[in-house]
Protein backbone atom coordinates (compact mmCIF):
# COMPACT_ATOMS: atom_id res chain seq x y z
CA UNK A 1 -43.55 -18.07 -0.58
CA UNK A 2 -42.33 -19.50 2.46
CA UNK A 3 -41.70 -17.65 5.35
CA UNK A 4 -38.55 -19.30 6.51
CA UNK A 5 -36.42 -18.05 3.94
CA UNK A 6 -37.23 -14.95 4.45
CA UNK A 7 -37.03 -14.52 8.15
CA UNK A 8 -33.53 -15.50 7.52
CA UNK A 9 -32.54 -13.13 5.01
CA UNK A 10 -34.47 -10.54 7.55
CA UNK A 11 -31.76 -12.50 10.11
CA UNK A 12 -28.65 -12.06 7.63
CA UNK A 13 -29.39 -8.13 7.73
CA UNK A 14 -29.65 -7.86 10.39
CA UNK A 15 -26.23 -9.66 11.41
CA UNK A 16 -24.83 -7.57 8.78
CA UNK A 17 -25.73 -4.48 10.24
CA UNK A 18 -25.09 -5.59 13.97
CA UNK A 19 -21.28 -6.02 12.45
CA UNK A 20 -21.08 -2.88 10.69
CA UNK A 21 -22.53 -0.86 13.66
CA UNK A 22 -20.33 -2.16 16.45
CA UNK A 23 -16.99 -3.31 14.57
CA UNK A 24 -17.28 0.21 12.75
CA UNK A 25 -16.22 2.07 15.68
CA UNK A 26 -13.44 -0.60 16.25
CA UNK A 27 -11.75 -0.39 12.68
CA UNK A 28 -12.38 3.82 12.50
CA UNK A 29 -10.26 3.64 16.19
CA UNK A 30 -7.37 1.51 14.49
CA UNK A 31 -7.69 3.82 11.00
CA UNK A 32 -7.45 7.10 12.99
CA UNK A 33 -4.53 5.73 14.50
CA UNK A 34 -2.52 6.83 11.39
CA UNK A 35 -2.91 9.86 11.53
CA UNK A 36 -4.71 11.32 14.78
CA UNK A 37 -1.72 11.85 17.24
CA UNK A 38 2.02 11.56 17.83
CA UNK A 39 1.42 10.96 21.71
CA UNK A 40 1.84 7.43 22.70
CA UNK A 41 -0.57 8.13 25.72
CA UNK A 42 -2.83 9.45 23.77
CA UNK A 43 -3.07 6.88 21.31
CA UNK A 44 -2.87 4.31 24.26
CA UNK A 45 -6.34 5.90 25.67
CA UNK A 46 -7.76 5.43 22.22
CA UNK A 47 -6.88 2.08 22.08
CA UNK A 48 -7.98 1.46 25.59
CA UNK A 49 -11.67 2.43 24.74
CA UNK A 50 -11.98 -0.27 22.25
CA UNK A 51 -10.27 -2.97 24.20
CA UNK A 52 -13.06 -4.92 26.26
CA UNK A 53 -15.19 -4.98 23.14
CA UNK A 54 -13.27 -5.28 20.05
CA UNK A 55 -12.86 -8.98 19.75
CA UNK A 56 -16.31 -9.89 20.78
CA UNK A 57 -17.57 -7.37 17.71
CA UNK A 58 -16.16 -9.66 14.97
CA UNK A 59 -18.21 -12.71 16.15
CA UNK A 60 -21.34 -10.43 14.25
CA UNK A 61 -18.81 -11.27 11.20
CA UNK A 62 -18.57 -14.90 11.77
CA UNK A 63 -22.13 -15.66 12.89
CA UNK A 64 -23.00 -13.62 9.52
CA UNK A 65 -20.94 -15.37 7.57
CA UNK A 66 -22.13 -18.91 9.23
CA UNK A 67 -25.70 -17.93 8.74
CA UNK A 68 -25.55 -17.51 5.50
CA UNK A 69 -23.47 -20.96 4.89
CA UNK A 70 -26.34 -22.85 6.45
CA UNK A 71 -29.61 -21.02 5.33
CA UNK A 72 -28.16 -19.87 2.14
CA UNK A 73 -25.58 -21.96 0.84
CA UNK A 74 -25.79 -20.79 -3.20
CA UNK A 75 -25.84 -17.48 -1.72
CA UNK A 76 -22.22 -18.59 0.30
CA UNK A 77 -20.95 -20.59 -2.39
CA UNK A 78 -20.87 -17.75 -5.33
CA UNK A 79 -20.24 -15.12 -3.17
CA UNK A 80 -17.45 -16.44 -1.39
CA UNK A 81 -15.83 -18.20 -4.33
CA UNK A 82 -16.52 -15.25 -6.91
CA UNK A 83 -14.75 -12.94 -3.85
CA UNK A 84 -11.99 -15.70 -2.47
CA UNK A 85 -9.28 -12.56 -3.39
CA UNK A 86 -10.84 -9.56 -1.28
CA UNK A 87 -12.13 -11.52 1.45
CA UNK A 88 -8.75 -13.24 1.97
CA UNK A 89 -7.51 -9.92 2.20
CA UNK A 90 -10.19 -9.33 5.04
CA UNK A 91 -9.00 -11.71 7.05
CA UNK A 92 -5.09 -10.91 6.41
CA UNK A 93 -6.61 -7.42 7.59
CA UNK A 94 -8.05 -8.59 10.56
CA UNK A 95 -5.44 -10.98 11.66
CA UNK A 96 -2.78 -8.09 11.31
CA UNK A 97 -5.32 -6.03 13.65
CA UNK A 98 -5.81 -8.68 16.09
CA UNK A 99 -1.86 -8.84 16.33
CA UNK A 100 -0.62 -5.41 16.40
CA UNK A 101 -3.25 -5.02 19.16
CA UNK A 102 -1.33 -7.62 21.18
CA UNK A 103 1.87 -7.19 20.33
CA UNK A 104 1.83 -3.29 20.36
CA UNK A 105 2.66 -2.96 24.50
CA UNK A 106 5.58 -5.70 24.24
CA UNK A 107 8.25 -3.14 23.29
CA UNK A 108 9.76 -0.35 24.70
CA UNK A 109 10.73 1.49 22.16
CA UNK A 110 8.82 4.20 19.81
CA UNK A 111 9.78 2.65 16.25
CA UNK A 112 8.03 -0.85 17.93
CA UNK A 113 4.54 0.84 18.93
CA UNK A 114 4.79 3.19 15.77
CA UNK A 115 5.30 0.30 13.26
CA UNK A 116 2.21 -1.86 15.31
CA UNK A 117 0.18 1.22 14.94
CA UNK A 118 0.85 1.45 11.44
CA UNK A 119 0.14 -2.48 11.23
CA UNK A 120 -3.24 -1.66 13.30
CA UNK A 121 -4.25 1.34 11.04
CA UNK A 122 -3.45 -0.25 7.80
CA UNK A 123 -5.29 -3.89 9.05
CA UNK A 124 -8.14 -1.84 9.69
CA UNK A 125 -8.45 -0.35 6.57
CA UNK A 126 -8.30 -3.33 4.53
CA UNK A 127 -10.76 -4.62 6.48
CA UNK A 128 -13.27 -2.02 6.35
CA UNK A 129 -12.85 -1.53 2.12
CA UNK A 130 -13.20 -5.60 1.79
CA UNK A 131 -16.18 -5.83 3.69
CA UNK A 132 -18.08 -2.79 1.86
CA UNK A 133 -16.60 -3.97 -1.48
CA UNK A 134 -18.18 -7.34 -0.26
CA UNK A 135 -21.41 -6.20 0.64
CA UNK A 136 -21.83 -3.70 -2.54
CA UNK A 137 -21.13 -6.30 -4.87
CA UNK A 138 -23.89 -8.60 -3.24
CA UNK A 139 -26.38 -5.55 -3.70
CA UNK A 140 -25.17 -4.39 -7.28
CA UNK A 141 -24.50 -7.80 -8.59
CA UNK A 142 -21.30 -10.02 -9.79
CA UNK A 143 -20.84 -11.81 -13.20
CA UNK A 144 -22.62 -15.23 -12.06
CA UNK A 145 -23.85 -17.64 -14.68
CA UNK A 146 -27.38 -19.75 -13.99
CA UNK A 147 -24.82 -22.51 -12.18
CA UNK A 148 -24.00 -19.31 -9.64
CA UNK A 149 -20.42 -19.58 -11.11
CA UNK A 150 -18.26 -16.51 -11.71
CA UNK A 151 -17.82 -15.60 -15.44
CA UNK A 152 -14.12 -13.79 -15.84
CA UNK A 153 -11.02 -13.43 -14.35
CA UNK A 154 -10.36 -13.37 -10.57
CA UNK A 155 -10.49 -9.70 -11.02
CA UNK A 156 -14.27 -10.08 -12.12
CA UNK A 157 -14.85 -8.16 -8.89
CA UNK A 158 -12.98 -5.42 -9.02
CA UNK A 159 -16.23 -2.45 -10.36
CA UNK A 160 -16.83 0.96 -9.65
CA UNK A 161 -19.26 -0.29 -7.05
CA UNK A 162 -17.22 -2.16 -5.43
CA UNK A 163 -14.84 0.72 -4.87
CA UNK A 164 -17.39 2.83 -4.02
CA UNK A 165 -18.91 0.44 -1.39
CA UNK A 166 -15.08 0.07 -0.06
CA UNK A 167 -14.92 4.23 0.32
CA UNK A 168 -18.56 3.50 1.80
CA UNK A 169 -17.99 1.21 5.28
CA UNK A 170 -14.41 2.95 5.24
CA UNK A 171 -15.63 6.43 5.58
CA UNK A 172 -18.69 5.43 7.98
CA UNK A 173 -15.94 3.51 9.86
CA UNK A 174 -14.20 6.88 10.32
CA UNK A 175 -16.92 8.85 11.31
CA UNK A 176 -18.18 6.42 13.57
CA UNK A 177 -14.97 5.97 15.32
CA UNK A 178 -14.92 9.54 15.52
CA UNK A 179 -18.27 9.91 17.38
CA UNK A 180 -17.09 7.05 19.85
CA UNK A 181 -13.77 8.57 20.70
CA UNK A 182 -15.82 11.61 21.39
CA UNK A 183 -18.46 9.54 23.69
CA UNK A 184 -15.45 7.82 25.44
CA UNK A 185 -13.05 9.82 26.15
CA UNK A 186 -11.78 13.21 28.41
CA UNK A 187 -9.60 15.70 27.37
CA UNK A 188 -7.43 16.16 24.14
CA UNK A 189 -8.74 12.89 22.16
CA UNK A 190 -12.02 13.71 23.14
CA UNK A 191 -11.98 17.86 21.76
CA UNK A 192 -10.10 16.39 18.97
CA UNK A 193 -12.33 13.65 18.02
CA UNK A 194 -15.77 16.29 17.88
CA UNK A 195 -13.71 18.17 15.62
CA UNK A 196 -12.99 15.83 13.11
CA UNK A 197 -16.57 14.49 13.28
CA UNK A 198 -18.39 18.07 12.32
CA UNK A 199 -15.38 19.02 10.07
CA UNK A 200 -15.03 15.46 7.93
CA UNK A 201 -18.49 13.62 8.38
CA UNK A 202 -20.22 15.76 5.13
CA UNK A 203 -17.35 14.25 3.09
CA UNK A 204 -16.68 11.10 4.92
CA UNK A 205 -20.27 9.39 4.12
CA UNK A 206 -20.95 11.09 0.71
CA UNK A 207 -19.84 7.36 -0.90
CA UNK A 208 -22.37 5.47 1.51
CA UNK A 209 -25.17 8.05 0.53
CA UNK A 210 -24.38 7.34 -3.19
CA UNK A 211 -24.74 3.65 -2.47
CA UNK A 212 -27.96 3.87 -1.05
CA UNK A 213 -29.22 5.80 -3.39
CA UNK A 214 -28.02 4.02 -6.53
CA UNK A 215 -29.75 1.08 -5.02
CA UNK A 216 -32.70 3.13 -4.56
CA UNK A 217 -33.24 4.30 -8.25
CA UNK A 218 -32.60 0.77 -9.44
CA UNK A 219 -35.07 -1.57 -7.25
CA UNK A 220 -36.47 0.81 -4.78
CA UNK A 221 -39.83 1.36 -3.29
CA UNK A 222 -42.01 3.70 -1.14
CA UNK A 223 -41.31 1.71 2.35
CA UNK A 224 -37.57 2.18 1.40
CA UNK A 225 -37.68 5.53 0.16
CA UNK A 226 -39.16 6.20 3.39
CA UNK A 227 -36.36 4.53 5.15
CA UNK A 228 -33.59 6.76 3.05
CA UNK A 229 -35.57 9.87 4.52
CA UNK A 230 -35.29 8.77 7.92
CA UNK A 231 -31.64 7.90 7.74
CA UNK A 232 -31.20 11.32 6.24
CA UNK A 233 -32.59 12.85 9.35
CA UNK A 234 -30.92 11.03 11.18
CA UNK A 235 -27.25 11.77 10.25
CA UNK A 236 -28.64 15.58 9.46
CA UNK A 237 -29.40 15.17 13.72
CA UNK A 238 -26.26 13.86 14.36
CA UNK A 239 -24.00 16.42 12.86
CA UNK A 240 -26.05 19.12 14.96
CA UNK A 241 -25.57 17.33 17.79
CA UNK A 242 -22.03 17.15 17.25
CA UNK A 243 -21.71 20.79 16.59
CA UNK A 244 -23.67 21.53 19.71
CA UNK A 245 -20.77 18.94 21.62
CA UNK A 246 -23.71 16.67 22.35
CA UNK A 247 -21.86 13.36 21.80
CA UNK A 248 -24.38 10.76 23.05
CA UNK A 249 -26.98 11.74 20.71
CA UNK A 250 -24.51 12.32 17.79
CA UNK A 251 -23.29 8.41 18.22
CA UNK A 252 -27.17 7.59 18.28
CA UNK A 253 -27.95 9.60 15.07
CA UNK A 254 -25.04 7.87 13.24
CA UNK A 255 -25.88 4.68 14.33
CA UNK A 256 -29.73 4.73 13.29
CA UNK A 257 -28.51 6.47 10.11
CA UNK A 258 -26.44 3.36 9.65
CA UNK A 259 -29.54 0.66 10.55
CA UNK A 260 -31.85 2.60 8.29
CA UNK A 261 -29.66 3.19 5.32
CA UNK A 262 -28.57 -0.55 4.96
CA UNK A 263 -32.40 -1.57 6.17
CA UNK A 264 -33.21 0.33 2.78
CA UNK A 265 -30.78 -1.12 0.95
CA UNK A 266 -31.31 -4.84 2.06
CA UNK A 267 -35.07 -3.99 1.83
CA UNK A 268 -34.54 -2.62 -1.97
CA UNK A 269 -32.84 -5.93 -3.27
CA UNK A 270 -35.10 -8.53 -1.77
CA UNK A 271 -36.16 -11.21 -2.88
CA UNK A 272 -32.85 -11.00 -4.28
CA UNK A 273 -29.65 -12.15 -2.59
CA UNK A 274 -27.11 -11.82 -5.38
CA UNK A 275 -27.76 -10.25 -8.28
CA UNK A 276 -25.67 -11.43 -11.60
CA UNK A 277 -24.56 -8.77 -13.74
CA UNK A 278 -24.99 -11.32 -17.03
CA UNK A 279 -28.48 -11.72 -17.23
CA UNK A 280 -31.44 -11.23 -14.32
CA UNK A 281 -32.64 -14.76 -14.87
CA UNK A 282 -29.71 -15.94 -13.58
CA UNK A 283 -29.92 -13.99 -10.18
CA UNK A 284 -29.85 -16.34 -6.59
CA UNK A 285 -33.42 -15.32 -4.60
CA UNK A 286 -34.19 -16.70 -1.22
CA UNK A 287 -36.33 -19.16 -3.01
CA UNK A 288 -33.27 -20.97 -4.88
CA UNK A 289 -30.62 -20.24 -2.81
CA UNK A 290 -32.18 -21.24 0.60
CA UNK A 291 -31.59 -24.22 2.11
CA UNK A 292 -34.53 -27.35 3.16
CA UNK A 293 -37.31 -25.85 5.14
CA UNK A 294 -35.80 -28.55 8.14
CA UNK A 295 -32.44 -27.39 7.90
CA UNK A 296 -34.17 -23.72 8.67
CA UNK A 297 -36.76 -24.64 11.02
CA UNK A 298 -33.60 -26.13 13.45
CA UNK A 299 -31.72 -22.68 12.93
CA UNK A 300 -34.29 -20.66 13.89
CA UNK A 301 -35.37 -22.66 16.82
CA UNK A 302 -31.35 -22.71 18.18
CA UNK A 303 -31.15 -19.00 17.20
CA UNK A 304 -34.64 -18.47 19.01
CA UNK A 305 -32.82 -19.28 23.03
CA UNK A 306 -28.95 -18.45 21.77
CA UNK A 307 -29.09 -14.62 20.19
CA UNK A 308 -30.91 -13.29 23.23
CA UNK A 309 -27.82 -14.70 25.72
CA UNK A 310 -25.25 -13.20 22.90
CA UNK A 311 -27.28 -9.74 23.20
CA UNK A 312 -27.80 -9.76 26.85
CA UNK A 313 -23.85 -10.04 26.92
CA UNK A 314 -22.55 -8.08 24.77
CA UNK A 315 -25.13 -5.44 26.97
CA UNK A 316 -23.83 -6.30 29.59
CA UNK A 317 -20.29 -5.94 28.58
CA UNK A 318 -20.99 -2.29 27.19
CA UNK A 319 -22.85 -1.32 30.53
CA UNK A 320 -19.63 -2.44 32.89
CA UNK A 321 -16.93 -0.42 30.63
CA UNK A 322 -19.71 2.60 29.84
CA UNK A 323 -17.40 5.20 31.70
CA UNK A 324 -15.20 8.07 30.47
CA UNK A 325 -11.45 7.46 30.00
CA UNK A 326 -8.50 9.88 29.93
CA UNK A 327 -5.28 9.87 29.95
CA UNK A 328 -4.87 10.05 33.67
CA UNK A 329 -6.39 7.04 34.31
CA UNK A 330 -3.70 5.22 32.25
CA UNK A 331 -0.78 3.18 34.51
CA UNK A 332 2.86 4.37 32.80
CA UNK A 333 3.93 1.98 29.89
CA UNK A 334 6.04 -0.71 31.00
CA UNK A 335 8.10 -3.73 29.65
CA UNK A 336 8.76 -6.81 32.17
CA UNK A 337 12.06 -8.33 31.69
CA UNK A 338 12.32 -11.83 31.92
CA UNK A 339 14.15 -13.09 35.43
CA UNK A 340 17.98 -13.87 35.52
CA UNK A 341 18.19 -17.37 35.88
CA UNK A 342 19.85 -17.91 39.26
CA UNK A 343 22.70 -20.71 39.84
């Protein structure tokens, strides 16, 4: 077997996970919006924690979804074409994010930054259940036929396990956000934040727990199993933590429990990129999905000198805004009026 194809499904992963562990935080923020506070400071501060890093999160999305266009392109084609409807709601999702986020400060009124926090919240939410509905489905398999085509309607998609990896990212999104908040923030947000994460994170990642572990019983092995145990004291960690009001080490345990859980999973399916539902022979591996061994040699040689500048960056940026916020440090909320034209 060739080792290029499968240092970029190792690569793929690992993007995956990079997304899901820092653009968690950023869609739980804009989910909790709905329903965390009726203070327009307060949700101000929250949004203020996420705003030097929220935009340069979603590149993990693109690159991810780049990667696997040029080392896998089967792998793209069927997913992408067998999932055109939930992944264009993805991007609705995210461009309704994007633009509440700007547009929320540009009014003065409360109905205006209520109705862009609504957009935020409910652009975050779609987000989050089409990219775990995404990512289940390319685990637990879609109706492909040996061309990599999608047998059925454009509703082919729409399984338990796609539902349940939607519930998945969307609760983890929720509790990670929560954790953040915590990390972040003084005062009010932060008390309320701790709370929510010991009170709702038992219930809040039951669906990704049920993931992992269906994909466990089906393909797993001992390296994986090992992994699921290891996640599992991980998150057990972080919820002490969090009761003890330790919130550094509760964002760490969620985090690893995040990287080992979908390590296991990833781990469970390979060779395997996309399982088809309609018969096992007709299931895309790295081997026929994977593009020349030239094409993949260049990749990895531009990825070898441009991922470390991208991670010593995004460091970087996490270092310079790595300090508290509160309320207090917020300016008042202002609207600038546009000049008189003089005669």
């Amino acid at each position: 077997m060739d080792f290029l194809p499968t240092l970029w499904f190792v690569a793929i992963a690992a993007l995956w996970i990079g997304y899901l562990l820092l653009e968690g935080f950023d869609l739980g923020v804009g989910m909790l919006l709905l329903t965390s506070t009726k203070d327009d400071k307060q949700r101000r501060l929250m949004l203020n924690t996420i705003g030097p890093v929220w935009d340069g999160n979603e590149v993990w999305l693109i690159t991810a979804g780049a990667a696997t266009f040029a080392a896998f392109p089967l792998w793209y084609a069927s997913l992408f074409s067998a999932l055109y409807i939930p992944l264009t709601l993805v991007l609705i999702g995210l461009i309704l994010r994007a633009v509440a986020i700007e547009f929320r400060g540009k009014g003065a009124s409360e109905a205006w930054t209520r109705w862009w926090d609504r957009a935020l919240g409910i652009g975050s939410f779609v987000a989050a259940f089409g990219v775990g509905a995404a990512l289940a489905l390319t685990t637990t398999g879609l109706p492909i036929d040996a061309n990599g085509d999608r047998v059925g309607g454009a509703f082919a998609w729409l399984t338990p396990y796609a539902v349940l990896g939607g519930l998945a990212v969307v609760g983890f999104c929720l509790v990670h956000a929560s954790a953040f908040l915590a990390l972040k923030t003084l005062g009010d947000v932060r008390e309320r934040s701790g709370r929510f994460l010991v009170r709702w994170a038992p219930v809040a990642l039951l669906p990704i727990v049920a993931w992992v572990l269906v994909i466990q019983f089906r393909t797993g092995s001992l390296l994986t199993w090992a992994l699921v145990v290891l996640a599992v004291v991980a998150v057990v960690f972080a919820w002490l933590s969090a009761r003890k009001g330790r919130e550094g080490r509760a964002f760490i345990g969620l985090s690893l429990f995040l990287v080992l859980g979908a390590a296991s999973i990833f781990a469970a399916v390979y060779p395997v990129v996309l399982p088809s539902t309609l018969d096992g022979a007709f299931d895309l591996t790295i081997d026929n999905a994977a593009s020349g061994s030239y094409t993949l040699g260049v990749m990895s040689v531009v990825t070898a000198f441009g991922l470390p500048l991208v991670l010593l960056y995004q460091g970087w940026t996490y270092w310079v805004f790595r300090r508290r916020l509160g309320v207090q440090h917020l300016p008042e909320s202002h609207v600038v009026k546009p000049a008189t034209a003089q005669r």
